[in-house]
C-alpha atoms as a PDB file:
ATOM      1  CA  UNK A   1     -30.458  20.651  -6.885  1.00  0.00           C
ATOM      2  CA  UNK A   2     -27.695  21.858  -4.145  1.00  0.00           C
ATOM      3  CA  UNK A   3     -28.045  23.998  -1.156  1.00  0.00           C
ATOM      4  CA  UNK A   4     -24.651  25.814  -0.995  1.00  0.00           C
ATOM      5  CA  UNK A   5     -23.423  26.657   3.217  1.00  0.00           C
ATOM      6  CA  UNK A   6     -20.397  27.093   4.292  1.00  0.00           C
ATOM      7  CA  UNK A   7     -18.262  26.767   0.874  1.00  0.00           C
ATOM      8  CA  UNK A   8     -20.012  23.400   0.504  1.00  0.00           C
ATOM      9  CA  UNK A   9     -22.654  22.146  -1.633  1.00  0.00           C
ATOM     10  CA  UNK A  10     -24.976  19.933  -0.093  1.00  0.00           C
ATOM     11  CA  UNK A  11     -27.579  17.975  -2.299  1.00  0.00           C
ATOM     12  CA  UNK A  12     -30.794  18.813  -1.491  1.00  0.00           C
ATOM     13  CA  UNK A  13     -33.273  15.852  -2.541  1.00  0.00           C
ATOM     14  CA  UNK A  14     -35.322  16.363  -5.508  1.00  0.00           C
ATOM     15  CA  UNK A  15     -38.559  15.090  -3.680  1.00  0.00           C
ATOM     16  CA  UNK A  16     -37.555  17.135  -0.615  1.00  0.00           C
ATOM     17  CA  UNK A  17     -37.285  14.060   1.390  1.00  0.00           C
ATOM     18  CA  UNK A  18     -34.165  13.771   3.777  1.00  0.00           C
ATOM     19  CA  UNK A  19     -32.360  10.541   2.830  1.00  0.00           C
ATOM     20  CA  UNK A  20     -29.727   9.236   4.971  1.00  0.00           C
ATOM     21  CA  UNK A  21     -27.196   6.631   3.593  1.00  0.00           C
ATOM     22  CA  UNK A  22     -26.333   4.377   6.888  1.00  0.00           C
ATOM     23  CA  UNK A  23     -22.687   2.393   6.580  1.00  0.00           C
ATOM     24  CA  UNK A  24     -22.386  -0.247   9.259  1.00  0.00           C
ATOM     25  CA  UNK A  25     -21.926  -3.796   8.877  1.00  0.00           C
ATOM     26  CA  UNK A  26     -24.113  -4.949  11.730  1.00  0.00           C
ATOM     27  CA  UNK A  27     -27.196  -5.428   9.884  1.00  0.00           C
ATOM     28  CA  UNK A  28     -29.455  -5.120  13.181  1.00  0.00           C
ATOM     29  CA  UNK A  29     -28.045  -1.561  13.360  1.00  0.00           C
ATOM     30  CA  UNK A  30     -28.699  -0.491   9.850  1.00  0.00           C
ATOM     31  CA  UNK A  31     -32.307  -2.009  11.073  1.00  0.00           C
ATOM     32  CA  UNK A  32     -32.356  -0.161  13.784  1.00  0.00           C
ATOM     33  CA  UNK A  33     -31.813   2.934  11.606  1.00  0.00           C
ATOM     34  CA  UNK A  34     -33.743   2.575   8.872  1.00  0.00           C
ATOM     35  CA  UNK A  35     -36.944   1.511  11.040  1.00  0.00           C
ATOM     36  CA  UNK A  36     -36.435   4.856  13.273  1.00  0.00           C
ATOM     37  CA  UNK A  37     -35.679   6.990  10.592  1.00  0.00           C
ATOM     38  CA  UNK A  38     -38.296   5.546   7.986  1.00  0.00           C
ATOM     39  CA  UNK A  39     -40.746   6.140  11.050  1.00  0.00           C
ATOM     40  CA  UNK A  40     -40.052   9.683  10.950  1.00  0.00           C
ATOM     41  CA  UNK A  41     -40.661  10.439   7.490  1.00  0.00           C
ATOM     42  CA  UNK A  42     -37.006   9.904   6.223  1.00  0.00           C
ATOM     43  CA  UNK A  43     -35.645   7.708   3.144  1.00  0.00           C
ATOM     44  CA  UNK A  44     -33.101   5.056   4.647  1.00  0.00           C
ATOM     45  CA  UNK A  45     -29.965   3.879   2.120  1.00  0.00           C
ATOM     46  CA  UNK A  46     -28.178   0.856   3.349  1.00  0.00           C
ATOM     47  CA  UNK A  47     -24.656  -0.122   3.139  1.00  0.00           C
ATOM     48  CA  UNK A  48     -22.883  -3.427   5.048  1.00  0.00           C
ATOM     49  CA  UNK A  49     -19.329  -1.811   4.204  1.00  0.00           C
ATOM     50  CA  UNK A  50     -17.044   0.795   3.545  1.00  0.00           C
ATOM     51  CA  UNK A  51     -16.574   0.153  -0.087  1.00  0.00           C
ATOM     52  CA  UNK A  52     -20.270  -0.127  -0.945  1.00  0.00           C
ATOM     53  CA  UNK A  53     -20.889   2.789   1.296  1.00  0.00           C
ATOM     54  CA  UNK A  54     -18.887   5.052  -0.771  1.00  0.00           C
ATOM     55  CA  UNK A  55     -20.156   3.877  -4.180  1.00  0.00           C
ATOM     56  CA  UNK A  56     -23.781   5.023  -3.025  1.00  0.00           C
ATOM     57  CA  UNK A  57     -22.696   8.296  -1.551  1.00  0.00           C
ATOM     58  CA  UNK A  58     -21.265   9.196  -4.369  1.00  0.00           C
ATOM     59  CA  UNK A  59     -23.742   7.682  -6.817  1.00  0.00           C
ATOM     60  CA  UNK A  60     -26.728   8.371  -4.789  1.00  0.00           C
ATOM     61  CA  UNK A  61     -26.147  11.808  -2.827  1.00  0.00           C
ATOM     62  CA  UNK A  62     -27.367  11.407   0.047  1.00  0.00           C
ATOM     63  CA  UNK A  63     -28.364  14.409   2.823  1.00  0.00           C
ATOM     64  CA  UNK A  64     -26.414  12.661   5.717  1.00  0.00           C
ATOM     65  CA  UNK A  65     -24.178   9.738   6.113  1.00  0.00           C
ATOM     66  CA  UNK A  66     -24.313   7.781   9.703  1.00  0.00           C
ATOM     67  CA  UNK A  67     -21.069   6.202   9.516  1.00  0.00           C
ATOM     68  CA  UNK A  68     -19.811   3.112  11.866  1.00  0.00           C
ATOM     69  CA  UNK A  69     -16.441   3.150  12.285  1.00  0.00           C
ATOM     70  CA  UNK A  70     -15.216  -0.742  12.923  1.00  0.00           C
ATOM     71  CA  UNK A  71     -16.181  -1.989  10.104  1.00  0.00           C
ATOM     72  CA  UNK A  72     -13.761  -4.472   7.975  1.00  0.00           C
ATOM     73  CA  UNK A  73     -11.644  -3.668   4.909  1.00  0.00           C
ATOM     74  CA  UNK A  74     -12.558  -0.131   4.479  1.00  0.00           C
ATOM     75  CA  UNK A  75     -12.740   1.376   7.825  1.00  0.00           C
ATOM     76  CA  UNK A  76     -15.484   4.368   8.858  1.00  0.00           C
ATOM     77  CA  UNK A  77     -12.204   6.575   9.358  1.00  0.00           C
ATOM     78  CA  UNK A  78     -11.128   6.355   5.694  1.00  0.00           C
ATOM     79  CA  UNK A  79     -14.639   6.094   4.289  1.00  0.00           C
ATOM     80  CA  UNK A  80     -15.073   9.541   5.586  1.00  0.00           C
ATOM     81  CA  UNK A  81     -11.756  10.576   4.692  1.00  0.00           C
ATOM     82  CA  UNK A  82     -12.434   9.841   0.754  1.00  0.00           C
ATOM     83  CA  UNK A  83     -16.196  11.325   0.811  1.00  0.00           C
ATOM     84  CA  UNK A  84     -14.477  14.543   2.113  1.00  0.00           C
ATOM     85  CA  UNK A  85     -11.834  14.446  -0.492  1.00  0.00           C
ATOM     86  CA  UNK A  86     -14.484  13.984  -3.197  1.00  0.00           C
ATOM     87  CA  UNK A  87     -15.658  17.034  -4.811  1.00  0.00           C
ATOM     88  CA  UNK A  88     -18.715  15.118  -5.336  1.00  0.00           C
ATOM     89  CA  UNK A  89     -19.577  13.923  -1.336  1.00  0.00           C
ATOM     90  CA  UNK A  90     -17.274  16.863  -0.101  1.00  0.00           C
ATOM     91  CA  UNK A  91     -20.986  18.598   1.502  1.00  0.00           C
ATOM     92  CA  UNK A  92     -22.641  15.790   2.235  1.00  0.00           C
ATOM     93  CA  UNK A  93     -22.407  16.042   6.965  1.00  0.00           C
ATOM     94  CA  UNK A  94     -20.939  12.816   8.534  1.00  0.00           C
ATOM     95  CA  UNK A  95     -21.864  11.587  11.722  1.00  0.00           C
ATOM     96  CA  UNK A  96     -20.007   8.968  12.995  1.00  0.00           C
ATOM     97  CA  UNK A  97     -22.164   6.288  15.143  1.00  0.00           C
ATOM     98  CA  UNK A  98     -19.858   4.158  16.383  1.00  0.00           C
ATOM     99  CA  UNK A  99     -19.251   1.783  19.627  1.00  0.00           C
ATOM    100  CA  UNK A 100     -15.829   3.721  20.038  1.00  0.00           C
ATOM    101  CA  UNK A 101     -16.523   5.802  22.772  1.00  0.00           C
ATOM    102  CA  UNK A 102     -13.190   6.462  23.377  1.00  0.00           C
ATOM    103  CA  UNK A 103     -11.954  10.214  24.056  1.00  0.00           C
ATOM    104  CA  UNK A 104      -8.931  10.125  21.188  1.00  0.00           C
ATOM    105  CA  UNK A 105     -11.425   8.587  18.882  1.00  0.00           C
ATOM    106  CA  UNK A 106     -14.156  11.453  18.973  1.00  0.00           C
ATOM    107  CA  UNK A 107     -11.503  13.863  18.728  1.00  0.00           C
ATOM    108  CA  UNK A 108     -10.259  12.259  15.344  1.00  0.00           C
ATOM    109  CA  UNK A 109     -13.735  11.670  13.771  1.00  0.00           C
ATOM    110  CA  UNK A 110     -14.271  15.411  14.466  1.00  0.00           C
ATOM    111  CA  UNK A 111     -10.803  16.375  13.316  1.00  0.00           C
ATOM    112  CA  UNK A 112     -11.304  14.408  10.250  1.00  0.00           C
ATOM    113  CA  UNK A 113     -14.376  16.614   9.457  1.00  0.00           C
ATOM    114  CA  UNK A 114     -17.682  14.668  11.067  1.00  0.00           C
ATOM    115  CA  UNK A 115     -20.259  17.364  12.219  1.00  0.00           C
ATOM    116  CA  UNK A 116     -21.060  14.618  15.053  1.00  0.00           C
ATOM    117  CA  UNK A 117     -20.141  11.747  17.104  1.00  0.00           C
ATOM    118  CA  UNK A 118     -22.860   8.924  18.077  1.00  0.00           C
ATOM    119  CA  UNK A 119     -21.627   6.323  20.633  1.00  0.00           C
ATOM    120  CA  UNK A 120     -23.397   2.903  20.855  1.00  0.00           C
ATOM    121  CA  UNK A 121     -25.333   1.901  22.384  1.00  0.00           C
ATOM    122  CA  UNK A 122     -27.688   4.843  21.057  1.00  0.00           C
ATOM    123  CA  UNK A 123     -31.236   6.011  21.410  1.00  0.00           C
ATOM    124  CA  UNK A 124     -32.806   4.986  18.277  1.00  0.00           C
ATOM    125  CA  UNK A 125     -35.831   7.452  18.738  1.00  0.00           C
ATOM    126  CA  UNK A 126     -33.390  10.384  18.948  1.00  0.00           C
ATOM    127  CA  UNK A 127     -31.957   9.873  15.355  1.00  0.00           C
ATOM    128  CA  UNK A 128     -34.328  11.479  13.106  1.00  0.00           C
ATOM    129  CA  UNK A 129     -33.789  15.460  15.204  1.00  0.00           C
ATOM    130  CA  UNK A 130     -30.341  14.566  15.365  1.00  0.00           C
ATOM    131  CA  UNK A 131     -30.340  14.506  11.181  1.00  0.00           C
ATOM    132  CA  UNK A 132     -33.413  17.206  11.037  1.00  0.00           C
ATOM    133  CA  UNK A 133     -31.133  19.629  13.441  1.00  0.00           C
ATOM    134  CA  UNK A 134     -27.888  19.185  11.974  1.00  0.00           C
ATOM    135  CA  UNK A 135     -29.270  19.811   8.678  1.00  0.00           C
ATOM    136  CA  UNK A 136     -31.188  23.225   9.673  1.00  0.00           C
ATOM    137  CA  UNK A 137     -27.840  24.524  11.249  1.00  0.00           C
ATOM    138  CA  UNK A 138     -25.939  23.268   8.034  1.00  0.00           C
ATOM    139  CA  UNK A 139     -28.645  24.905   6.180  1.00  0.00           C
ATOM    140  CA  UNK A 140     -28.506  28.264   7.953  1.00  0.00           C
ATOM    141  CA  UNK A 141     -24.478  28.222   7.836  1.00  0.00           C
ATOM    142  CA  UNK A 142     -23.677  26.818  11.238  1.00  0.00           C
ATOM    143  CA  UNK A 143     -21.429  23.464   9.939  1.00  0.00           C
ATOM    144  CA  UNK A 144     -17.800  25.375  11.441  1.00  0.00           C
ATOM    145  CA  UNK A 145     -19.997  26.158  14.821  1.00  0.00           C
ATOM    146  CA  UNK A 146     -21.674  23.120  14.903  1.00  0.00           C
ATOM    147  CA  UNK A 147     -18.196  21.042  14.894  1.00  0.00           C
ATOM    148  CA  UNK A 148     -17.081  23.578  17.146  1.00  0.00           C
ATOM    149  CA  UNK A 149     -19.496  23.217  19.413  1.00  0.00           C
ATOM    150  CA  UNK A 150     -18.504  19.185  19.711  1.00  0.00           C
ATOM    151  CA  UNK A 151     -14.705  19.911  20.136  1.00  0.00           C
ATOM    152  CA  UNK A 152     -15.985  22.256  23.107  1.00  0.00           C
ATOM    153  CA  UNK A 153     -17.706  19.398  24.384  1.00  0.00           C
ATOM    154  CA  UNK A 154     -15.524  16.968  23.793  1.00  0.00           C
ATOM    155  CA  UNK A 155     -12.787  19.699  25.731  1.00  0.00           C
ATOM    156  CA  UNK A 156     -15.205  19.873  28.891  1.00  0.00           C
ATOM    157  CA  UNK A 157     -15.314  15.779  28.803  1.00  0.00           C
ATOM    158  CA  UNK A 158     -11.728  15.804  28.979  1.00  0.00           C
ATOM    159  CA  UNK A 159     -11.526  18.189  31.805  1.00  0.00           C
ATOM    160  CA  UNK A 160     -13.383  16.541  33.634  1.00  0.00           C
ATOM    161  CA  UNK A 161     -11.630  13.399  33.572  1.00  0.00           C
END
């Protein structure tokens, strides 16, 4: 079953669960993740790289991917690149957690078509409304606003620099 917003289709999960497939290869973050998230009600999919990341977005379907960015071999940046280029993980909203905190390096994880930006460290407890809000404004149509909204921010960060 898909949920089609904005041009995209998003896979909606059959049980009506949210699942989240979490790539990072720090395996106390994916903890960190799946214990928060599991908490909350939501079905955690793990992935230590980019590679194996990719196989289970594409294989599984999940309704968000939190994506780390340093990771080795396969970076974050081209994992998201190739799930965006697949007409089969093209819907499916990336939000990049990432200890990158960097100005240039929110800009291009926006730019490269994540809905969000996550710097560690993070509030663990704030995951699960991160995912439930995204998804509602993905839901109702609001992905192009949504990423607009971050550029704005991002904008006003710079600013005030």
């Amino acid at each position: 079953m898909n949920a089609v917003t904005d041009g995209h289709t998003r896979p909606v999960s059959e049980a009506g669960k949210t699942r989240v497939l979490v790539i990072d290869d720090e395996a106390p973050i994916r903890l960190l993740c799946r214990v928060n998230l599991e908490a909350e009600g939501i079905q955690v999919l793990e992935a230590a790289d980019g590679t194996t990341g990719l196989d289970l977005a594409r294989d599984e379907q999940p309704d968000v991917v939190l994506l780390d960015v340093m990771m080795p071999g396969l970076d974050g940046w081209r994992v998201a690149e190739e799930l965006l280029e697949d007409d089969r993980t093209r819907g499916i909203p990336i939000i990049f957690l990432t200890a990158r905190a960097e100005f240039r390096d929110r800009a291009r994880g926006l730019d490269i078509g994540g809905v969000d930006y996550v710097t560690k460290p993070f509030n663990p407890l704030e995951l699960a409304p991160l995912v439930r809000e995204l998804l509602a404004r993905i839901d109702r149509g609001e992905r192009d606003e949504l990423r607009g909204e971050k550029l704005a921010e991002l904008r006003t960060l710079i600013e005030s620099e």
